[in-house]
PDB file of N, CA and C in Angstrom:
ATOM      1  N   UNK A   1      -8.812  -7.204  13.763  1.00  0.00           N
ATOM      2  CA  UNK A   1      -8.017  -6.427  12.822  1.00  0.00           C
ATOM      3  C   UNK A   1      -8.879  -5.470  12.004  1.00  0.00           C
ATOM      4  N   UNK A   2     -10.223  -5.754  11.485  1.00  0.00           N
ATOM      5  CA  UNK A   2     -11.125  -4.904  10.879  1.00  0.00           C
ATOM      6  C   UNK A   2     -11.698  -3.728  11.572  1.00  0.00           C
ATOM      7  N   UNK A   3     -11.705  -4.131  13.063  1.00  0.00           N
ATOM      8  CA  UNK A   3     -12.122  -2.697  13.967  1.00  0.00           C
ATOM      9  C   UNK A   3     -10.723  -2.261  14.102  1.00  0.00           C
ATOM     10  N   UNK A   4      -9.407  -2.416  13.930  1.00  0.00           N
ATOM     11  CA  UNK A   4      -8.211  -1.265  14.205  1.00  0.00           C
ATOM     12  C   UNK A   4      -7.766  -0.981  13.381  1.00  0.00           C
ATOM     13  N   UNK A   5      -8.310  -1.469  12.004  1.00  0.00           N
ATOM     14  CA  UNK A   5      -8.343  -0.999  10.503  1.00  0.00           C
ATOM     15  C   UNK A   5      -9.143   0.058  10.316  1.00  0.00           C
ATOM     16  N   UNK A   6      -9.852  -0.029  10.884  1.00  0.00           N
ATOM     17  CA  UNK A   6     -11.138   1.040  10.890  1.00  0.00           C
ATOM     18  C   UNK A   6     -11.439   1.540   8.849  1.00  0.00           C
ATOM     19  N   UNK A   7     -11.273   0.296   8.461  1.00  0.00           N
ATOM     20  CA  UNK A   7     -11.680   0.004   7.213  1.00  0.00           C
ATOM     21  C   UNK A   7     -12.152  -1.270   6.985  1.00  0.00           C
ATOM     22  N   UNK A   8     -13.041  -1.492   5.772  1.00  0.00           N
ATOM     23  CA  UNK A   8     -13.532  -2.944   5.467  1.00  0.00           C
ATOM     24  C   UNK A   8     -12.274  -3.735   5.075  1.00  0.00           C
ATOM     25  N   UNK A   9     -11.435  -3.555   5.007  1.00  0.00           N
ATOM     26  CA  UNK A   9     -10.240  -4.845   4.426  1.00  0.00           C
ATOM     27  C   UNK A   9      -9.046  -4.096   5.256  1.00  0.00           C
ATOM     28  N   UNK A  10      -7.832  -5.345   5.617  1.00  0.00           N
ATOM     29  CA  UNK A  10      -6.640  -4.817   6.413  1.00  0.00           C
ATOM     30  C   UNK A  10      -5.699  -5.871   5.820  1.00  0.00           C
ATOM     31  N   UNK A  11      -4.289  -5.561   6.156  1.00  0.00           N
ATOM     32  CA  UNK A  11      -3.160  -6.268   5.409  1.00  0.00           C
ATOM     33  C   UNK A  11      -1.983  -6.221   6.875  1.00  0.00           C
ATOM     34  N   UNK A  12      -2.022  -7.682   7.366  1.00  0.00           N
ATOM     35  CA  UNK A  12      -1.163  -8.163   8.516  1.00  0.00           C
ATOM     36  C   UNK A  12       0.251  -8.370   8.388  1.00  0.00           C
ATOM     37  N   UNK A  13       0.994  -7.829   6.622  1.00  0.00           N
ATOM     38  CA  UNK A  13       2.093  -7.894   6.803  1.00  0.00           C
ATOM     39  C   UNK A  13       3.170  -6.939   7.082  1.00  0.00           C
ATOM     40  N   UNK A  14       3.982  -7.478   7.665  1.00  0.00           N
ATOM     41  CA  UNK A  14       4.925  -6.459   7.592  1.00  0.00           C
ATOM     42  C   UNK A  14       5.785  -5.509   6.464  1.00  0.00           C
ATOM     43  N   UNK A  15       5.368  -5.941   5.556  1.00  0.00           N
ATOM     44  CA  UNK A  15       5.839  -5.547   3.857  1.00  0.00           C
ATOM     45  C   UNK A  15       5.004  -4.213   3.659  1.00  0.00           C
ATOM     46  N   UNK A  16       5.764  -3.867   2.882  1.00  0.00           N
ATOM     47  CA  UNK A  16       4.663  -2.845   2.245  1.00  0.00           C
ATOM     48  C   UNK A  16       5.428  -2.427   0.952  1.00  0.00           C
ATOM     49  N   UNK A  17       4.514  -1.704   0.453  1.00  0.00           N
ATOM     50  CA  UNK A  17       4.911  -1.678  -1.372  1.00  0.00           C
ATOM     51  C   UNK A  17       6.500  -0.886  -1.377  1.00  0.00           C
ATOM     52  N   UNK A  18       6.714  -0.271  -0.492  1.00  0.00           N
ATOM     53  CA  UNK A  18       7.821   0.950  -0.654  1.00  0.00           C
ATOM     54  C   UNK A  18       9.013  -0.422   0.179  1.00  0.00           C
ATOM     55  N   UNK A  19       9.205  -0.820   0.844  1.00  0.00           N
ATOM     56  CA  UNK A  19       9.842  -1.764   1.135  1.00  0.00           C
ATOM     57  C   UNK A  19      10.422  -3.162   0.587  1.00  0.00           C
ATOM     58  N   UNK A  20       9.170  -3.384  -0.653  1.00  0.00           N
ATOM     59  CA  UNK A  20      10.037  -5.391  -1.537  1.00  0.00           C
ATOM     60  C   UNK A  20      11.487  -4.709  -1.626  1.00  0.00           C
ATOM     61  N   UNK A  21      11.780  -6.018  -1.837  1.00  0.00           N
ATOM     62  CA  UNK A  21      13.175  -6.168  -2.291  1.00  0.00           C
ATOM     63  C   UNK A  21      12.966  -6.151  -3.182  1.00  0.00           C
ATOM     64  N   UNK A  22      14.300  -5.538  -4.108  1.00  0.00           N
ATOM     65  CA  UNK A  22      14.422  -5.198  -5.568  1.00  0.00           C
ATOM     66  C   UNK A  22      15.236  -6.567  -6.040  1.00  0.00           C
ATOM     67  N   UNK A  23      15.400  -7.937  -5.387  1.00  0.00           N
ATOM     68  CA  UNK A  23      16.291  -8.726  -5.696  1.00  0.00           C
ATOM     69  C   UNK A  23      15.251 -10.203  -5.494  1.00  0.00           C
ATOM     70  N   UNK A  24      13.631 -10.239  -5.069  1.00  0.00           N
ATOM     71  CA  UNK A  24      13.037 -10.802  -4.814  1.00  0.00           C
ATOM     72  C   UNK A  24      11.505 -10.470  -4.379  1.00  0.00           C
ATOM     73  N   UNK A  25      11.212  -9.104  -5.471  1.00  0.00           N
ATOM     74  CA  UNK A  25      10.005  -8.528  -5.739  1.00  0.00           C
ATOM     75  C   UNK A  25       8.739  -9.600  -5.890  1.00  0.00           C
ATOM     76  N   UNK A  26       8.508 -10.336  -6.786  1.00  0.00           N
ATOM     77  CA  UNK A  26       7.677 -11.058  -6.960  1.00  0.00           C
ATOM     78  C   UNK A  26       7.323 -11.982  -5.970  1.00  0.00           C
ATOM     79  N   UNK A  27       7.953 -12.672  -4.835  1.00  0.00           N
ATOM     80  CA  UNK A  27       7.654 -13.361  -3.691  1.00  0.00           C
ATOM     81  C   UNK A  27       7.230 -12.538  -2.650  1.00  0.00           C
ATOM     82  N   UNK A  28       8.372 -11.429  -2.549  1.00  0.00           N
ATOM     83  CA  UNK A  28       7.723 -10.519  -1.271  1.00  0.00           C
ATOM     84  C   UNK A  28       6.003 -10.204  -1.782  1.00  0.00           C
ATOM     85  N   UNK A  29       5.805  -9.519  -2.886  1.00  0.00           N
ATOM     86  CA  UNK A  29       4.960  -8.580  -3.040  1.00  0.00           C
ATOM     87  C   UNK A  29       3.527  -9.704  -3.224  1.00  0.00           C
ATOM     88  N   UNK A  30       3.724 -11.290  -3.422  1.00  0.00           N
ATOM     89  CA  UNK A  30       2.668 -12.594  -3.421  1.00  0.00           C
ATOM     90  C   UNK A  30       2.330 -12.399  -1.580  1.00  0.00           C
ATOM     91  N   UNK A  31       3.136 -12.130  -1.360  1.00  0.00           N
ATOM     92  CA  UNK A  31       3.323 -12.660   0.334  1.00  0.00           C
ATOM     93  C   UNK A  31       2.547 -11.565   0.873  1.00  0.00           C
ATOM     94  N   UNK A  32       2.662 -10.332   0.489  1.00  0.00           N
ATOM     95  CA  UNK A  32       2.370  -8.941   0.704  1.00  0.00           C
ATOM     96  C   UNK A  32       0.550  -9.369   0.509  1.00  0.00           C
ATOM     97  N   UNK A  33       0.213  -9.539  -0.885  1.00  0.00           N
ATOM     98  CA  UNK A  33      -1.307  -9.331  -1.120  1.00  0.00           C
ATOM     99  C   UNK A  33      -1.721 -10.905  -0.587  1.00  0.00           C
ATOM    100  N   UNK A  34      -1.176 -12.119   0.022  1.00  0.00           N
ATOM    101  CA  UNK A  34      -1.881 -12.897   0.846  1.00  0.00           C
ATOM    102  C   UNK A  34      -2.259 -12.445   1.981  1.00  0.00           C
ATOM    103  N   UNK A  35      -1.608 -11.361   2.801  1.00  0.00           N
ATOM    104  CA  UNK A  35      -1.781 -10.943   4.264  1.00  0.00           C
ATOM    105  C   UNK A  35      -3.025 -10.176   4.496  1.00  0.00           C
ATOM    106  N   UNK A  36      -3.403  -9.851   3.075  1.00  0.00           N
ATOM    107  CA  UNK A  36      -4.632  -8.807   3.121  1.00  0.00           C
ATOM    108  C   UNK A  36      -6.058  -9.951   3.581  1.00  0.00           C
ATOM    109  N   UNK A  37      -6.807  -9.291   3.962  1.00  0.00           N
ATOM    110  CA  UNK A  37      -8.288  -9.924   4.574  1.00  0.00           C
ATOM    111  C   UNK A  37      -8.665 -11.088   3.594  1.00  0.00           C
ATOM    112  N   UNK A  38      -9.237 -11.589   4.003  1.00  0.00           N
ATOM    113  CA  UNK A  38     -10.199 -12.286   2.501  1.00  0.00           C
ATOM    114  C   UNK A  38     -10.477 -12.001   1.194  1.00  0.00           C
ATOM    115  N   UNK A  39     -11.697 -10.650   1.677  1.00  0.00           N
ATOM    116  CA  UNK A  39     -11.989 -10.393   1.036  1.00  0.00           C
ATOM    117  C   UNK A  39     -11.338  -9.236  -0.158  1.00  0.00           C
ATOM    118  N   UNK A  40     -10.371  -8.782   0.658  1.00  0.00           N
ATOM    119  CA  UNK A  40      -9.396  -8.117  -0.299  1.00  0.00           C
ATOM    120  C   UNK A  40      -8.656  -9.130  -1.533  1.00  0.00           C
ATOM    121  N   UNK A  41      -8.262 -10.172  -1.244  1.00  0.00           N
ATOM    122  CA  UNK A  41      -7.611 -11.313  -1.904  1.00  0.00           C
ATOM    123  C   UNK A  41      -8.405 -12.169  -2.663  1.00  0.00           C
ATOM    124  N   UNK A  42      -9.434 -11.866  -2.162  1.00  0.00           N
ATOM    125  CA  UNK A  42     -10.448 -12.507  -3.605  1.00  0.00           C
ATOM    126  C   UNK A  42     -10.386 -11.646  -5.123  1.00  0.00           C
ATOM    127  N   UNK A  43     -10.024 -10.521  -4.670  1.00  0.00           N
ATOM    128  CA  UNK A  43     -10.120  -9.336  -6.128  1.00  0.00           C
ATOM    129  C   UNK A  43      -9.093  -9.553  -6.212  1.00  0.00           C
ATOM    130  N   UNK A  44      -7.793 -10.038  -5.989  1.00  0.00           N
ATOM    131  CA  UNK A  44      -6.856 -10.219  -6.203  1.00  0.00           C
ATOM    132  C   UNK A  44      -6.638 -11.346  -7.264  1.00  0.00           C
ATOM    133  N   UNK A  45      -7.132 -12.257  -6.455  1.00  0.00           N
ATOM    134  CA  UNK A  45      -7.501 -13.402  -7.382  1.00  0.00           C
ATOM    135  C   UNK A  45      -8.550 -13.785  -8.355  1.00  0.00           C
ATOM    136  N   UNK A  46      -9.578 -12.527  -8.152  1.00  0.00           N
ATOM    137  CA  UNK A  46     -10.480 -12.596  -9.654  1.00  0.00           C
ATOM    138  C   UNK A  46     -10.040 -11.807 -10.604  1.00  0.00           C
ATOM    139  N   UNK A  47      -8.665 -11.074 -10.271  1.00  0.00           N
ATOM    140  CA  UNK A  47      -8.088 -10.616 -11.667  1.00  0.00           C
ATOM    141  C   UNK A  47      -6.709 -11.029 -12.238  1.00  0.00           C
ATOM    142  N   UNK A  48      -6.879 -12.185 -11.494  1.00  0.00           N
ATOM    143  CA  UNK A  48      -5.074 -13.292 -11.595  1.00  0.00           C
ATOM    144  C   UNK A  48      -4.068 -12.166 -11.859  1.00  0.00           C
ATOM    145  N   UNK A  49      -3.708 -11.908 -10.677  1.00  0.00           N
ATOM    146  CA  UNK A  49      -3.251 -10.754 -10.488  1.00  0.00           C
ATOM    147  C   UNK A  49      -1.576 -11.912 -10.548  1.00  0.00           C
ATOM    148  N   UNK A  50      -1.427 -13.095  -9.911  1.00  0.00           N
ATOM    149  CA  UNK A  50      -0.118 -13.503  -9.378  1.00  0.00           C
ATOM    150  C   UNK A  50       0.228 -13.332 -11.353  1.00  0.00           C
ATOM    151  N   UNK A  51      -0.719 -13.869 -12.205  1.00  0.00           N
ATOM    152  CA  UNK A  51       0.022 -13.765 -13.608  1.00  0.00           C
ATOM    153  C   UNK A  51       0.546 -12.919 -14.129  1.00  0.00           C
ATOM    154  N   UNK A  52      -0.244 -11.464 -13.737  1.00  0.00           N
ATOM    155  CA  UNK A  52       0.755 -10.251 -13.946  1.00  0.00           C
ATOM    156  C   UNK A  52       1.871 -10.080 -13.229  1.00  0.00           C
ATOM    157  N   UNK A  53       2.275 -10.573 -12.055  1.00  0.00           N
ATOM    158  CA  UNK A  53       2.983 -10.640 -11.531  1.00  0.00           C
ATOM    159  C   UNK A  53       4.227 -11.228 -12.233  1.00  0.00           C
ATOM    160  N   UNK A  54       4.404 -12.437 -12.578  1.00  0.00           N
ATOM    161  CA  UNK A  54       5.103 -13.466 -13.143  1.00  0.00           C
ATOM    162  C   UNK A  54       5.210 -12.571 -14.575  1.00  0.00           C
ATOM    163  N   UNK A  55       4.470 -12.078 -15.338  1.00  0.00           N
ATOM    164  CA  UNK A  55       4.852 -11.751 -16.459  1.00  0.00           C
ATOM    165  C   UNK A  55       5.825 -10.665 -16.623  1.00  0.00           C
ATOM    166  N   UNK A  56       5.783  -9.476 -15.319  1.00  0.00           N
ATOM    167  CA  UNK A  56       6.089  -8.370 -15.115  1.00  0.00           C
ATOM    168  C   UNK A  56       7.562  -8.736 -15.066  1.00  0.00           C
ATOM    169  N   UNK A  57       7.508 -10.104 -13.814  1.00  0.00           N
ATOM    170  CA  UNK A  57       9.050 -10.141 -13.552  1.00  0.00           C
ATOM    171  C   UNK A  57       9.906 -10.970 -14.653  1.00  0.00           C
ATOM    172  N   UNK A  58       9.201 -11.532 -15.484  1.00  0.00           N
ATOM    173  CA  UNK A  58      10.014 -12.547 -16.732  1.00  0.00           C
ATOM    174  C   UNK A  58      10.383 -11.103 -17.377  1.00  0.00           C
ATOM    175  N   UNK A  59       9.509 -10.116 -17.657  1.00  0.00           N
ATOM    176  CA  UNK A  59      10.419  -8.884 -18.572  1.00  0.00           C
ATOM    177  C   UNK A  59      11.257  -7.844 -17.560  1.00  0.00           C
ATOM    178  N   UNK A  60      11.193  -8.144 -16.356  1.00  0.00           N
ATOM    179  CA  UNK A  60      12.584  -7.392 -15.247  1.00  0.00           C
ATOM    180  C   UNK A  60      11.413  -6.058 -15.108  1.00  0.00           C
ATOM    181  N   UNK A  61      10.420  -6.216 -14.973  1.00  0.00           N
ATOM    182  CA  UNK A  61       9.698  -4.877 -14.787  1.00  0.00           C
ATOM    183  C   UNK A  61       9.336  -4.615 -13.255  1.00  0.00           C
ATOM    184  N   UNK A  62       8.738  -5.466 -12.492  1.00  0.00           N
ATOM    185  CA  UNK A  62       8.253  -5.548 -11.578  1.00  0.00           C
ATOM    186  C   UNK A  62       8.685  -4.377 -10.598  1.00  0.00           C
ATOM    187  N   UNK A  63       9.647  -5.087 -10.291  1.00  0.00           N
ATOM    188  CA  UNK A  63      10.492  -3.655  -9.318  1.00  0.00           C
ATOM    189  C   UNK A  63      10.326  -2.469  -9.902  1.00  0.00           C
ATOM    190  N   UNK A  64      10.369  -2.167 -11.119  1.00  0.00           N
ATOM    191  CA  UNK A  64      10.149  -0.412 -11.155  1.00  0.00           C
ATOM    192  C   UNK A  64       8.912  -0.155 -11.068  1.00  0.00           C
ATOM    193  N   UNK A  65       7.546  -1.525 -11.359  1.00  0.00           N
ATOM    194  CA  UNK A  65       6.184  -0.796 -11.045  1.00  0.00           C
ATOM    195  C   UNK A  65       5.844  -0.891  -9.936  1.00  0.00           C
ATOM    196  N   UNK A  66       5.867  -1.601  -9.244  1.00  0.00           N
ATOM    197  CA  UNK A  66       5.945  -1.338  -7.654  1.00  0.00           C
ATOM    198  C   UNK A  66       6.704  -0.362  -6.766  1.00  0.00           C
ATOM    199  N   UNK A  67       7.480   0.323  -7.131  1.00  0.00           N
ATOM    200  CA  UNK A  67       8.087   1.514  -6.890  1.00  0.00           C
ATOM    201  C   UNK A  67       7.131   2.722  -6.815  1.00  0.00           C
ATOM    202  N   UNK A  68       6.636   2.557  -8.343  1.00  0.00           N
ATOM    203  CA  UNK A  68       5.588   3.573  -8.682  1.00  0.00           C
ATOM    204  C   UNK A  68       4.604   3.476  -8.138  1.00  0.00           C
ATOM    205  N   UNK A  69       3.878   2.286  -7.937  1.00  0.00           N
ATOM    206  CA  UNK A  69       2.709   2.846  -7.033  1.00  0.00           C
ATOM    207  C   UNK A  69       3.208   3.078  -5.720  1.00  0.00           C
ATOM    208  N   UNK A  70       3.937   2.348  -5.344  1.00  0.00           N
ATOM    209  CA  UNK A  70       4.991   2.850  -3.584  1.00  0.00           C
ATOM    210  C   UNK A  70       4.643   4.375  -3.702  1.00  0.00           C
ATOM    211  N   UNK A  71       4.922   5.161  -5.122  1.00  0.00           N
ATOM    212  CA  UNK A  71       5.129   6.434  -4.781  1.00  0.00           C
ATOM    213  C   UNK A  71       3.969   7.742  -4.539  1.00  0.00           C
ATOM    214  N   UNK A  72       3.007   6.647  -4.829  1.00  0.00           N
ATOM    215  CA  UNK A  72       1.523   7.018  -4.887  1.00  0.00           C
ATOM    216  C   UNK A  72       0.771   7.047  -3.749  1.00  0.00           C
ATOM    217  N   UNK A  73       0.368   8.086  -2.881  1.00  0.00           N
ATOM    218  CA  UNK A  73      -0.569   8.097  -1.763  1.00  0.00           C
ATOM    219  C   UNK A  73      -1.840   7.549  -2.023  1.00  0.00           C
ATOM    220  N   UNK A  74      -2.530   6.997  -2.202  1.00  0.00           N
ATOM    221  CA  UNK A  74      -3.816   6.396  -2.165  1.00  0.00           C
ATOM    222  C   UNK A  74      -4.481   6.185  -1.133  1.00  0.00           C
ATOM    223  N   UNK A  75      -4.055   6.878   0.609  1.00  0.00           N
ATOM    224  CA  UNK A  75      -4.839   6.649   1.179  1.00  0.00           C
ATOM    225  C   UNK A  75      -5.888   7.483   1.981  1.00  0.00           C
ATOM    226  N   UNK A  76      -6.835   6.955   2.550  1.00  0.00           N
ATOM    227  CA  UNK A  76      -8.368   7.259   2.974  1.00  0.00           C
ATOM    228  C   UNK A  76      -8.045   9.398   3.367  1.00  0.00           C
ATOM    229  N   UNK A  77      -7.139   9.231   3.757  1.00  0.00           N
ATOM    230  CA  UNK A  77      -6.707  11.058   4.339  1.00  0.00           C
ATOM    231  C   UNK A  77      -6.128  11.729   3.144  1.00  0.00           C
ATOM    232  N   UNK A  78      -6.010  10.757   2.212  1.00  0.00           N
ATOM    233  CA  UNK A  78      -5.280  11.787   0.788  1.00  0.00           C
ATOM    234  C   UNK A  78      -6.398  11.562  -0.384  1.00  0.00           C
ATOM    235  N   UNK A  79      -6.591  10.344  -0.775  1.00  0.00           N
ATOM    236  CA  UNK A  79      -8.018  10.363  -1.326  1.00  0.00           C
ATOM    237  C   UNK A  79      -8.906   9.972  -0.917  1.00  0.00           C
ATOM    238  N   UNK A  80     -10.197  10.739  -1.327  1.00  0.00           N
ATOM    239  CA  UNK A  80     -12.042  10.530  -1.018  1.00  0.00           C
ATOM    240  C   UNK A  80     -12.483   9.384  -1.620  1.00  0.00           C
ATOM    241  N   UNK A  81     -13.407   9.259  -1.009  1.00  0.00           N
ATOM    242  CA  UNK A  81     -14.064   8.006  -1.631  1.00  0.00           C
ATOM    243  C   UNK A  81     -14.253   8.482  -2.703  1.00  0.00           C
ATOM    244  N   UNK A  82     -15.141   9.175  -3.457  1.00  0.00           N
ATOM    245  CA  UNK A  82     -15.323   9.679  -4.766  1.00  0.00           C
ATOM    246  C   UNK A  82     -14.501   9.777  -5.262  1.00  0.00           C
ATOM    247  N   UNK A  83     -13.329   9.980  -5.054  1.00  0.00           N
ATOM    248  CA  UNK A  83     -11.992  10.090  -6.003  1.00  0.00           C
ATOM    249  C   UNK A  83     -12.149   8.189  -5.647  1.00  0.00           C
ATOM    250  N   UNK A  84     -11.367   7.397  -5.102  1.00  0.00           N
ATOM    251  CA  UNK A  84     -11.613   6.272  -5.299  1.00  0.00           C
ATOM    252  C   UNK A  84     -12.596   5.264  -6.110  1.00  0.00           C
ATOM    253  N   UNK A  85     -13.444   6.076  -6.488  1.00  0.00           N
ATOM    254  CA  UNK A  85     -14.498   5.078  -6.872  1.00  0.00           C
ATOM    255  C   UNK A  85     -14.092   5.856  -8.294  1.00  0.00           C
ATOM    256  N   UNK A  86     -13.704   6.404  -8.952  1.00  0.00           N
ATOM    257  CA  UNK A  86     -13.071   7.160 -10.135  1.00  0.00           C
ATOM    258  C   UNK A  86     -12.012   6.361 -10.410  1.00  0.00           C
ATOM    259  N   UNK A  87     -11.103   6.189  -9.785  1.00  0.00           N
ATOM    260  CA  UNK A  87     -10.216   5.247 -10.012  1.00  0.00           C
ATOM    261  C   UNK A  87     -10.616   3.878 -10.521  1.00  0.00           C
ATOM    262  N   UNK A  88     -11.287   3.314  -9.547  1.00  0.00           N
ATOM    263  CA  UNK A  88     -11.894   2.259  -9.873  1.00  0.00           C
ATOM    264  C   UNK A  88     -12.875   1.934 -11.396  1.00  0.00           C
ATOM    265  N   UNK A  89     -13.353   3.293 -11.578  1.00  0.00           N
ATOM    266  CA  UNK A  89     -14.314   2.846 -13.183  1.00  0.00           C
ATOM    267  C   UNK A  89     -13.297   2.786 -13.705  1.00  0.00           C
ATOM    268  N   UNK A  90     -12.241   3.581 -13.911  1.00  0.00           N
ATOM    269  CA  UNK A  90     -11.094   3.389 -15.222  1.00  0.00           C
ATOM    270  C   UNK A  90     -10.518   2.388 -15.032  1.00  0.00           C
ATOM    271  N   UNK A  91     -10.214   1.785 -14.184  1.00  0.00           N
ATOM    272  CA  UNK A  91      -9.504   0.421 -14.166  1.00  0.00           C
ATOM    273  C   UNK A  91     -10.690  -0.792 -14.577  1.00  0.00           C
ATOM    274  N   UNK A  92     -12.053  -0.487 -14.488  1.00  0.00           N
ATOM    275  CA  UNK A  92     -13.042  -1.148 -14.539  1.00  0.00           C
ATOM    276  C   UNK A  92     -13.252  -0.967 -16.372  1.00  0.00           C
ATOM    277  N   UNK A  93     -12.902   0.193 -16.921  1.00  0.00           N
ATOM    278  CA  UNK A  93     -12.918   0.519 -18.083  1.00  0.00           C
ATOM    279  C   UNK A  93     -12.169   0.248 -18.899  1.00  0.00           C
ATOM    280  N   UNK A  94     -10.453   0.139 -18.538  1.00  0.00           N
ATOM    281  CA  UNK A  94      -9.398  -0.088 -19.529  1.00  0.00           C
ATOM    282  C   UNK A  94      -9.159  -1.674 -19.217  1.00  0.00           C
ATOM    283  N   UNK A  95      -9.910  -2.550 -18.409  1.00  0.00           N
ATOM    284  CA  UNK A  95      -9.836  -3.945 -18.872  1.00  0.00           C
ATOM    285  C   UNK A  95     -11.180  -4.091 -19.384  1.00  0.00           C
ATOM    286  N   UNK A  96     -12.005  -3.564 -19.619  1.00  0.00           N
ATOM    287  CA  UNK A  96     -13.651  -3.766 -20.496  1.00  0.00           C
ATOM    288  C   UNK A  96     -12.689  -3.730 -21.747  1.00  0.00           C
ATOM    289  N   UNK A  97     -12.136  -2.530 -22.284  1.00  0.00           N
ATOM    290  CA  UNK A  97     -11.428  -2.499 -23.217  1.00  0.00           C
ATOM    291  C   UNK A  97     -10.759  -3.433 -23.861  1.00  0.00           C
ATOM    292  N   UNK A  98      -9.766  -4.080 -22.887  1.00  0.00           N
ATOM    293  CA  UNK A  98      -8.946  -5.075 -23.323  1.00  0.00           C
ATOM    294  C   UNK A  98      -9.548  -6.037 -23.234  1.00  0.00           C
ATOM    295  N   UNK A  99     -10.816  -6.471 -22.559  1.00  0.00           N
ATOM    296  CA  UNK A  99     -10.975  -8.065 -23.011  1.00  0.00           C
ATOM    297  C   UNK A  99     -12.216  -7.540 -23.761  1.00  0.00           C
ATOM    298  N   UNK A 100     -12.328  -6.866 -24.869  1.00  0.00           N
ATOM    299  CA  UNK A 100     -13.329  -6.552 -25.638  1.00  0.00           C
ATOM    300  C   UNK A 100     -14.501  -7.003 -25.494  1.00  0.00           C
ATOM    301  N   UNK A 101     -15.289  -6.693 -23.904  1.00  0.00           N
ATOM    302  CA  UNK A 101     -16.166  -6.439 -23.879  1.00  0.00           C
ATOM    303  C   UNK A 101     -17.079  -5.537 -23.707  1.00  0.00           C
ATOM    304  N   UNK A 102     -18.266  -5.723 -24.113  1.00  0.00           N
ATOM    305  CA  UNK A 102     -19.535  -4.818 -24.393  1.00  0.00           C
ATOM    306  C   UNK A 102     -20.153  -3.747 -22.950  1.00  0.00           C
ATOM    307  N   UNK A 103     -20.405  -2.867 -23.072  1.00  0.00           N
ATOM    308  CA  UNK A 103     -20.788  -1.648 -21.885  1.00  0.00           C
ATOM    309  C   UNK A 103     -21.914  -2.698 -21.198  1.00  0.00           C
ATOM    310  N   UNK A 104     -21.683  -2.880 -20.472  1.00  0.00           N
ATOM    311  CA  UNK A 104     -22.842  -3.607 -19.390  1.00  0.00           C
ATOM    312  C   UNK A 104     -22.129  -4.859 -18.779  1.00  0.00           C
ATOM    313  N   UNK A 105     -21.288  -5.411 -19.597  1.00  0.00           N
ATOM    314  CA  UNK A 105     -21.199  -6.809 -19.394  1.00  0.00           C
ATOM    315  C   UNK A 105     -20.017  -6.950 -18.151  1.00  0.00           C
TER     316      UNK A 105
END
């Protein structure tokens, strides 16, 4: 699957973000980020991602943010790695923020 991915991480499900159900978002979309490689699902799970999950859907949010990124191209033919790795500091930046820690740590 990693050589017809022809990327370091691949996702074997049939789901995809533009597809959950709007009536059972939070199971599809658990089911969705288990199918991914390993090593994709480890970052998944070093940012307890299922808790945002659960929190999203106790306030009825879920379905409209998963929509939104649905609506977002993010991939390898639309953005560069350099644009990717940009993405990545700010998301690397606005949780430094929130768990008030220090530039390095």
């Amino acid at each position: 699957l990693l050589r017809a991915a022809d990327q370091p991480f691949f996702n074997a499900s049939p789901l995809s973000l533009g597809s959950l159900s709007d009536t059972q978002t939070g199971d599809d979309l658990m089911s969705y980020v288990q199918s991914f490689s390993g090593d994709a699902r480890e970052i998944f799970e070093h940012l307890e991602f299922e808790g945002f999950v659960q929190q999203l859907t106790a306030n009825n949010l879920l379905y409209q943010v998963v929509q939104r990124f649905a609506a977002i191209d993010l991939s390898p033919q639309r953005l560069s790695n350099y644009g990717m790795g940009l993405v990545f500091e700010e998301l690397i930046r606005k949780f430094a923020e929130s768990s008030n820690e220090t530039a390095g740590e």
